[in-house]
C-alpha atoms as a PDB file:
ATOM      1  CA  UNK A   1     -22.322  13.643  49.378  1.00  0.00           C
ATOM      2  CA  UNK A   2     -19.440  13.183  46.876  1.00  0.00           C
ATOM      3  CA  UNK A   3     -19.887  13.711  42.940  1.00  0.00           C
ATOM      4  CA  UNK A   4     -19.025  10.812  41.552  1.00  0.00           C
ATOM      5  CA  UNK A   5     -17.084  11.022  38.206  1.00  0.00           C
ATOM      6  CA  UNK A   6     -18.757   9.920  35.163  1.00  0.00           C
ATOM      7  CA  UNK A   7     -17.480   6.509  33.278  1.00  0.00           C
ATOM      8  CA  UNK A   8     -15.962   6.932  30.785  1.00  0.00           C
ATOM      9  CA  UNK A   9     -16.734   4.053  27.960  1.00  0.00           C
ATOM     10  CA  UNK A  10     -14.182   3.234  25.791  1.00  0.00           C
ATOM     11  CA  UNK A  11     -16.438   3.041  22.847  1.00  0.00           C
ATOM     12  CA  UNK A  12     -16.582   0.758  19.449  1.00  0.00           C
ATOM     13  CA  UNK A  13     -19.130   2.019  16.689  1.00  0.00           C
ATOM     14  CA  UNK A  14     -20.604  -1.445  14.659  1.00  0.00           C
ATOM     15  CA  UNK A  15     -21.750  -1.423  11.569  1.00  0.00           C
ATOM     16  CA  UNK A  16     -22.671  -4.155   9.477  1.00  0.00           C
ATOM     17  CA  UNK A  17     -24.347  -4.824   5.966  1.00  0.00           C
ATOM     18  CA  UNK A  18     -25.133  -8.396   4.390  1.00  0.00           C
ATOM     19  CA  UNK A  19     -24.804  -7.465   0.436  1.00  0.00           C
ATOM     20  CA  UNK A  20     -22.490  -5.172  -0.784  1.00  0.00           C
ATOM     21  CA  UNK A  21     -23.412  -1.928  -2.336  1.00  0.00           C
ATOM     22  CA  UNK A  22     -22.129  -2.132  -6.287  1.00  0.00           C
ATOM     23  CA  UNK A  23     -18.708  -1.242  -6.741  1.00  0.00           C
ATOM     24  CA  UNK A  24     -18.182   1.630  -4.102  1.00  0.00           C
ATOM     25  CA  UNK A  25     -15.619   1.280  -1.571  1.00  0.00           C
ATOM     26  CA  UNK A  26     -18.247   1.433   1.573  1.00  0.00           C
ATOM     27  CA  UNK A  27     -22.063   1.005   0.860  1.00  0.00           C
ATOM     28  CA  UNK A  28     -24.823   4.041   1.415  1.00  0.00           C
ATOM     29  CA  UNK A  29     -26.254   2.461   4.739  1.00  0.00           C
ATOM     30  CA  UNK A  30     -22.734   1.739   6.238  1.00  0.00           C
ATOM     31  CA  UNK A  31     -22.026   5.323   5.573  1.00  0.00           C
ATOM     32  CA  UNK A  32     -25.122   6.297   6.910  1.00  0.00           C
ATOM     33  CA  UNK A  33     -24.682   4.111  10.068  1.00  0.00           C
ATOM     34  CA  UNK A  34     -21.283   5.816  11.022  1.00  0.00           C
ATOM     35  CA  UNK A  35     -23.272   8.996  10.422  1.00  0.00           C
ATOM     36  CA  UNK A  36     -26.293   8.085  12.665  1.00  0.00           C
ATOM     37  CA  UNK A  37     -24.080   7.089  15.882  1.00  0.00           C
ATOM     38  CA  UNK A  38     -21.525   9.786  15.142  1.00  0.00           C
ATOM     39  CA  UNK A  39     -24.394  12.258  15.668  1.00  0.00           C
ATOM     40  CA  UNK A  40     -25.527  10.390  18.273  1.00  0.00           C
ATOM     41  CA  UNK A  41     -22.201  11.097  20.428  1.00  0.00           C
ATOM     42  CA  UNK A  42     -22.237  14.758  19.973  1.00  0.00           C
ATOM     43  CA  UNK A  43     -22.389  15.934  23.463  1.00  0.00           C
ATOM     44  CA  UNK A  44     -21.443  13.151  25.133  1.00  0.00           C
ATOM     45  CA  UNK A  45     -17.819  13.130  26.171  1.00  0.00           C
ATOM     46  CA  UNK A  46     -18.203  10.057  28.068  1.00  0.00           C
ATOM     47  CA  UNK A  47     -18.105   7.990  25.164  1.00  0.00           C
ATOM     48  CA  UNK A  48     -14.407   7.677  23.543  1.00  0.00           C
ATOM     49  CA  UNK A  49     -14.005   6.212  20.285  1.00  0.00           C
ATOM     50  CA  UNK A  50     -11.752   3.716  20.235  1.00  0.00           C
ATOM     51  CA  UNK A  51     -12.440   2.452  16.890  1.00  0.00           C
ATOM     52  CA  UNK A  52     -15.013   2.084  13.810  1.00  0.00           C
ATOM     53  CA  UNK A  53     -15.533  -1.427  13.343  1.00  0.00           C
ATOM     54  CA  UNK A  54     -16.911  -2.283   9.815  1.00  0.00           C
ATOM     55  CA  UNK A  55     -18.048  -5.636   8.086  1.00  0.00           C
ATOM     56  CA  UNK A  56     -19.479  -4.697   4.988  1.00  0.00           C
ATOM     57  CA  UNK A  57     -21.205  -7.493   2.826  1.00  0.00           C
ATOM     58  CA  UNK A  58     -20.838  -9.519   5.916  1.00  0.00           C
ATOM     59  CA  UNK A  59     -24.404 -11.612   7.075  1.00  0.00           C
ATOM     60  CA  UNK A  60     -25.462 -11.284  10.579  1.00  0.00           C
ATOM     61  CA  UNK A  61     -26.732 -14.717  10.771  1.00  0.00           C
ATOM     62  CA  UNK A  62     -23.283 -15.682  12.384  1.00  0.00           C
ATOM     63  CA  UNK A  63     -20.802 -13.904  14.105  1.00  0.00           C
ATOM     64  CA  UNK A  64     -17.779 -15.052  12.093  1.00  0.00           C
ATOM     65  CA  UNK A  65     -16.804 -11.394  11.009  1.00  0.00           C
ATOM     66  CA  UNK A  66     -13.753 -10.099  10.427  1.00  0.00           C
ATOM     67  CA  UNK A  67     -14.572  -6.717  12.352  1.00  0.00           C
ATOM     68  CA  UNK A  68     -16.978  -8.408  14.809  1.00  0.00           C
ATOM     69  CA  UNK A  69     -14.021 -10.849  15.674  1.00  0.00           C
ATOM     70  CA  UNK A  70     -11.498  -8.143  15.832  1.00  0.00           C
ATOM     71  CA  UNK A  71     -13.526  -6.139  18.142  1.00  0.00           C
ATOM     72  CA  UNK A  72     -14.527  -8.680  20.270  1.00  0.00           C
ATOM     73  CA  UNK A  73     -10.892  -9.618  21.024  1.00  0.00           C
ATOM     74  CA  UNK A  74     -10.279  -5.956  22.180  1.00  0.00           C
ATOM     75  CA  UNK A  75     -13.268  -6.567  24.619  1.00  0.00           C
ATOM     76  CA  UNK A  76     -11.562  -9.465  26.280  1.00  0.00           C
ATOM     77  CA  UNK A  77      -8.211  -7.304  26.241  1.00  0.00           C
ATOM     78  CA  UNK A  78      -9.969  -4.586  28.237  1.00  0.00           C
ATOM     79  CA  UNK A  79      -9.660  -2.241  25.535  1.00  0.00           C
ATOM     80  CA  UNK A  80     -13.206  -1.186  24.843  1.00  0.00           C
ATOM     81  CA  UNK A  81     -16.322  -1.461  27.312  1.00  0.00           C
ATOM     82  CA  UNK A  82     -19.318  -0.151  25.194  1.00  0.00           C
ATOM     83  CA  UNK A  83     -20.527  -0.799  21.737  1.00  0.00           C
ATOM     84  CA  UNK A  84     -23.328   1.041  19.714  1.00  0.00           C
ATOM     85  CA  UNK A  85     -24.689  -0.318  16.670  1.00  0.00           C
ATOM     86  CA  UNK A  86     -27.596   1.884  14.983  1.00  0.00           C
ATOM     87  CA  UNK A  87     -30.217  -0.954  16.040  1.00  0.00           C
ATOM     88  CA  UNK A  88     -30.320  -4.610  17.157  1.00  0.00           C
ATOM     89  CA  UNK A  89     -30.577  -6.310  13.121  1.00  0.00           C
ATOM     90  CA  UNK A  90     -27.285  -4.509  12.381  1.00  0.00           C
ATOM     91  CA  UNK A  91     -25.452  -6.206  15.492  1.00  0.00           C
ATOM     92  CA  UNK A  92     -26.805  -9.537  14.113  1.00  0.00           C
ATOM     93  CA  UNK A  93     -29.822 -11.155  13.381  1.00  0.00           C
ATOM     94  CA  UNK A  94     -29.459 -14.760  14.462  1.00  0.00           C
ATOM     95  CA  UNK A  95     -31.849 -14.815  18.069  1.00  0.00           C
ATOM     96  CA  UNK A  96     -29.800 -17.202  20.557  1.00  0.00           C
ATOM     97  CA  UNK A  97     -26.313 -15.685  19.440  1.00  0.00           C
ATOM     98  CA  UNK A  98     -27.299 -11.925  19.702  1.00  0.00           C
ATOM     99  CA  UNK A  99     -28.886 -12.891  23.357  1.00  0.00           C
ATOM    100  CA  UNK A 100     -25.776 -14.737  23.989  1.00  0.00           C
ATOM    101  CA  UNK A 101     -23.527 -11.547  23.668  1.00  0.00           C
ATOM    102  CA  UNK A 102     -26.082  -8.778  24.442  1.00  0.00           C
ATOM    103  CA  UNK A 103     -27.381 -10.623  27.934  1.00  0.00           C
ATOM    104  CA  UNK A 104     -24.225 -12.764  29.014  1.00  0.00           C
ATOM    105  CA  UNK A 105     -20.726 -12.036  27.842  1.00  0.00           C
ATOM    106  CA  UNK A 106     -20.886  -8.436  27.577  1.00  0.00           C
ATOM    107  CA  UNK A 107     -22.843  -8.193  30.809  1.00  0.00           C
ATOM    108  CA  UNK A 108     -19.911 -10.488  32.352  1.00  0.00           C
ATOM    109  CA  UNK A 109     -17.250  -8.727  30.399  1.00  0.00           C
ATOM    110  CA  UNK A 110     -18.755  -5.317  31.546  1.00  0.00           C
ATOM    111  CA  UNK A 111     -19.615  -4.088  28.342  1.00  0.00           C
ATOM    112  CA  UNK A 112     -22.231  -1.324  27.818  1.00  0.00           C
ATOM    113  CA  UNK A 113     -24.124  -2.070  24.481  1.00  0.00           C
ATOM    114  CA  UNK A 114     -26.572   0.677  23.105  1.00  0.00           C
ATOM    115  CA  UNK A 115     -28.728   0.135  20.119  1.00  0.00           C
ATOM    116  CA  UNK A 116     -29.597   3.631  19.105  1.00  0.00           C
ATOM    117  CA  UNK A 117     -32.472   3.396  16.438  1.00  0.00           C
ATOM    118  CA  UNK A 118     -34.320   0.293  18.945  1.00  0.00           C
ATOM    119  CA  UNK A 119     -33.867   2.814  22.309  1.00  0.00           C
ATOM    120  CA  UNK A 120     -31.892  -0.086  23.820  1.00  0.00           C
ATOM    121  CA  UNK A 121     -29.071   0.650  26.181  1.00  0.00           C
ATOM    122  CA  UNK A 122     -28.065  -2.072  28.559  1.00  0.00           C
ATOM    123  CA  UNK A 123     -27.030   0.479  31.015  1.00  0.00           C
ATOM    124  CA  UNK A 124     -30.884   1.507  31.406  1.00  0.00           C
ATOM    125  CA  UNK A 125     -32.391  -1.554  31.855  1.00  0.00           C
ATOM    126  CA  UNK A 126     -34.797  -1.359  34.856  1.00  0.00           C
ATOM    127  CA  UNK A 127     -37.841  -3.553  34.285  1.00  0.00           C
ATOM    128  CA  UNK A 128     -38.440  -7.156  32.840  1.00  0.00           C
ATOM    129  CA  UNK A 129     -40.263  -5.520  29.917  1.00  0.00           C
ATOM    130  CA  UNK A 130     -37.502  -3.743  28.637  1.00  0.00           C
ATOM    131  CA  UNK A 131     -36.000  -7.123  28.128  1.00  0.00           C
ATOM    132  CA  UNK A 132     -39.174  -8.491  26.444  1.00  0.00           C
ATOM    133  CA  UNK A 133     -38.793  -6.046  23.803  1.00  0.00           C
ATOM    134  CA  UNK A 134     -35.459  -6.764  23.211  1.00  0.00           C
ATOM    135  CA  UNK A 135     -36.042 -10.215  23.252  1.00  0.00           C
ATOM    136  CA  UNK A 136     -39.030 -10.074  20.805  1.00  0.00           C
ATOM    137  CA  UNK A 137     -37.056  -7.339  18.640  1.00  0.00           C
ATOM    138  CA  UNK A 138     -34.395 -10.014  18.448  1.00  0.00           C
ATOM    139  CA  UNK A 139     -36.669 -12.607  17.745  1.00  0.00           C
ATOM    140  CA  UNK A 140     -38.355 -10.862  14.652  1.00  0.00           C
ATOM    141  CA  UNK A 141     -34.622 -10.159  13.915  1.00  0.00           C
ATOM    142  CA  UNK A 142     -34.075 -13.576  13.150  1.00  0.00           C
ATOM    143  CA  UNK A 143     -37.420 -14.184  11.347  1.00  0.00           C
ATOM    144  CA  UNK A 144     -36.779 -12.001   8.771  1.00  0.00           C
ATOM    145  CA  UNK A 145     -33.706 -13.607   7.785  1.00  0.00           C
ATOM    146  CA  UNK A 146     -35.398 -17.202   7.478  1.00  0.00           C
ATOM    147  CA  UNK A 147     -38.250 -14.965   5.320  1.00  0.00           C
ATOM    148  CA  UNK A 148     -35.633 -13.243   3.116  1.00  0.00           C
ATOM    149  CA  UNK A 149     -34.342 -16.945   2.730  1.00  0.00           C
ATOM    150  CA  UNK A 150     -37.361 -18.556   1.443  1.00  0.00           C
ATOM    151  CA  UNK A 151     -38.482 -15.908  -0.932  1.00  0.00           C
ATOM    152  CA  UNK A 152     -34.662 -16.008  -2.556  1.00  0.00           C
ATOM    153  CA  UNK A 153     -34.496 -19.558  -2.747  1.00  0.00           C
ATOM    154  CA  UNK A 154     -38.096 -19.338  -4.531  1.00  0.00           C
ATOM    155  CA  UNK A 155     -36.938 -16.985  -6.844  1.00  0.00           C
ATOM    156  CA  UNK A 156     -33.987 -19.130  -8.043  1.00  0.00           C
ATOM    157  CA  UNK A 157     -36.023 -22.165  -8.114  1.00  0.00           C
ATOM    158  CA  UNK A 158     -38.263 -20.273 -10.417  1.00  0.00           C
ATOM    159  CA  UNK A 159     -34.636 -18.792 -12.379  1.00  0.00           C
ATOM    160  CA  UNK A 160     -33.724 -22.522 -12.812  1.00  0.00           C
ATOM    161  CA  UNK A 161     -37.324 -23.479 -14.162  1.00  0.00           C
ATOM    162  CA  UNK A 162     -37.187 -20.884 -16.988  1.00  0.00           C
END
């Protein structure tokens, strides 16, 4: 029996953040992000970076990001086959459109996604309840934006009011 070389993944880091932090350059938790997965490839030299892919004061209802778009058309060039994000709300937080990527295009693209902070790692999938999680992790995902939308529209109504 042969040893089979590992894969190498030709590796994006995500990070995202939907406000911006003051007037600094690049907020606390998108520092902190890059820190987390940077830590998180010590030790493993399968994983090259290719690049750091950052949208800053960017929602993750859509997916119309600068970074997210830019990345995404290295995917389809062949130029990166793995993404890691620190966990599944900073990839996005809108349900069907997160699926859509996680569970069909990257899966048909060949693309290794790993969400560090939610243990997800499409590459270790084995068992339909992995996928629940994800699924439900997703799902709560998206709830919290339509939450964090109500309470700010209540506050402004009550802003207006005064």
């Amino acid at each position: 029996m042969k040893n089979e070389p590992i894969k190498t993944y030709n590796t994006d880091i995500y990070v995202r953040l939907s406000r911006e932090d003051g007037d600094k350059i690049e907020s606390d938790s998108i520092v902190n992000q890059k820190e987390l997965i940077k830590n998180f490839l010590k030790n493993k030299p399968e994983f090259k970076v290719h690049q750091i892919r950052v949208d800053d004061g960017f929602t993750g209802v859509n997916f119309q990001r600068p970074a997210f778009t830019e990345m995404l058309a290295d995917i389809k060039a062949g130029k990166v086959n793995c993404v890691i994000v620190k966990d599944l709300s900073r990839f996005g937080r809108n349900y069907i459109e997160a699926g859509k990527y996680i569970t069909n295009i990257f899966p048909f693209l060949d693309v290794r996604f790993i969400a560090i902070n939610d243990n997800f790692d499409t590459a270790d999938i084995n068992n339909s309840s992995e996928l629940v999680f994800f699924h439900f992790k997703n799902l709560m995902n998206d709830a919290y934006c339509a939450d964090i939308s109500i309470k700010t529209r209540s506050q402004l109504d009550v802003k207006r009011k005064n």
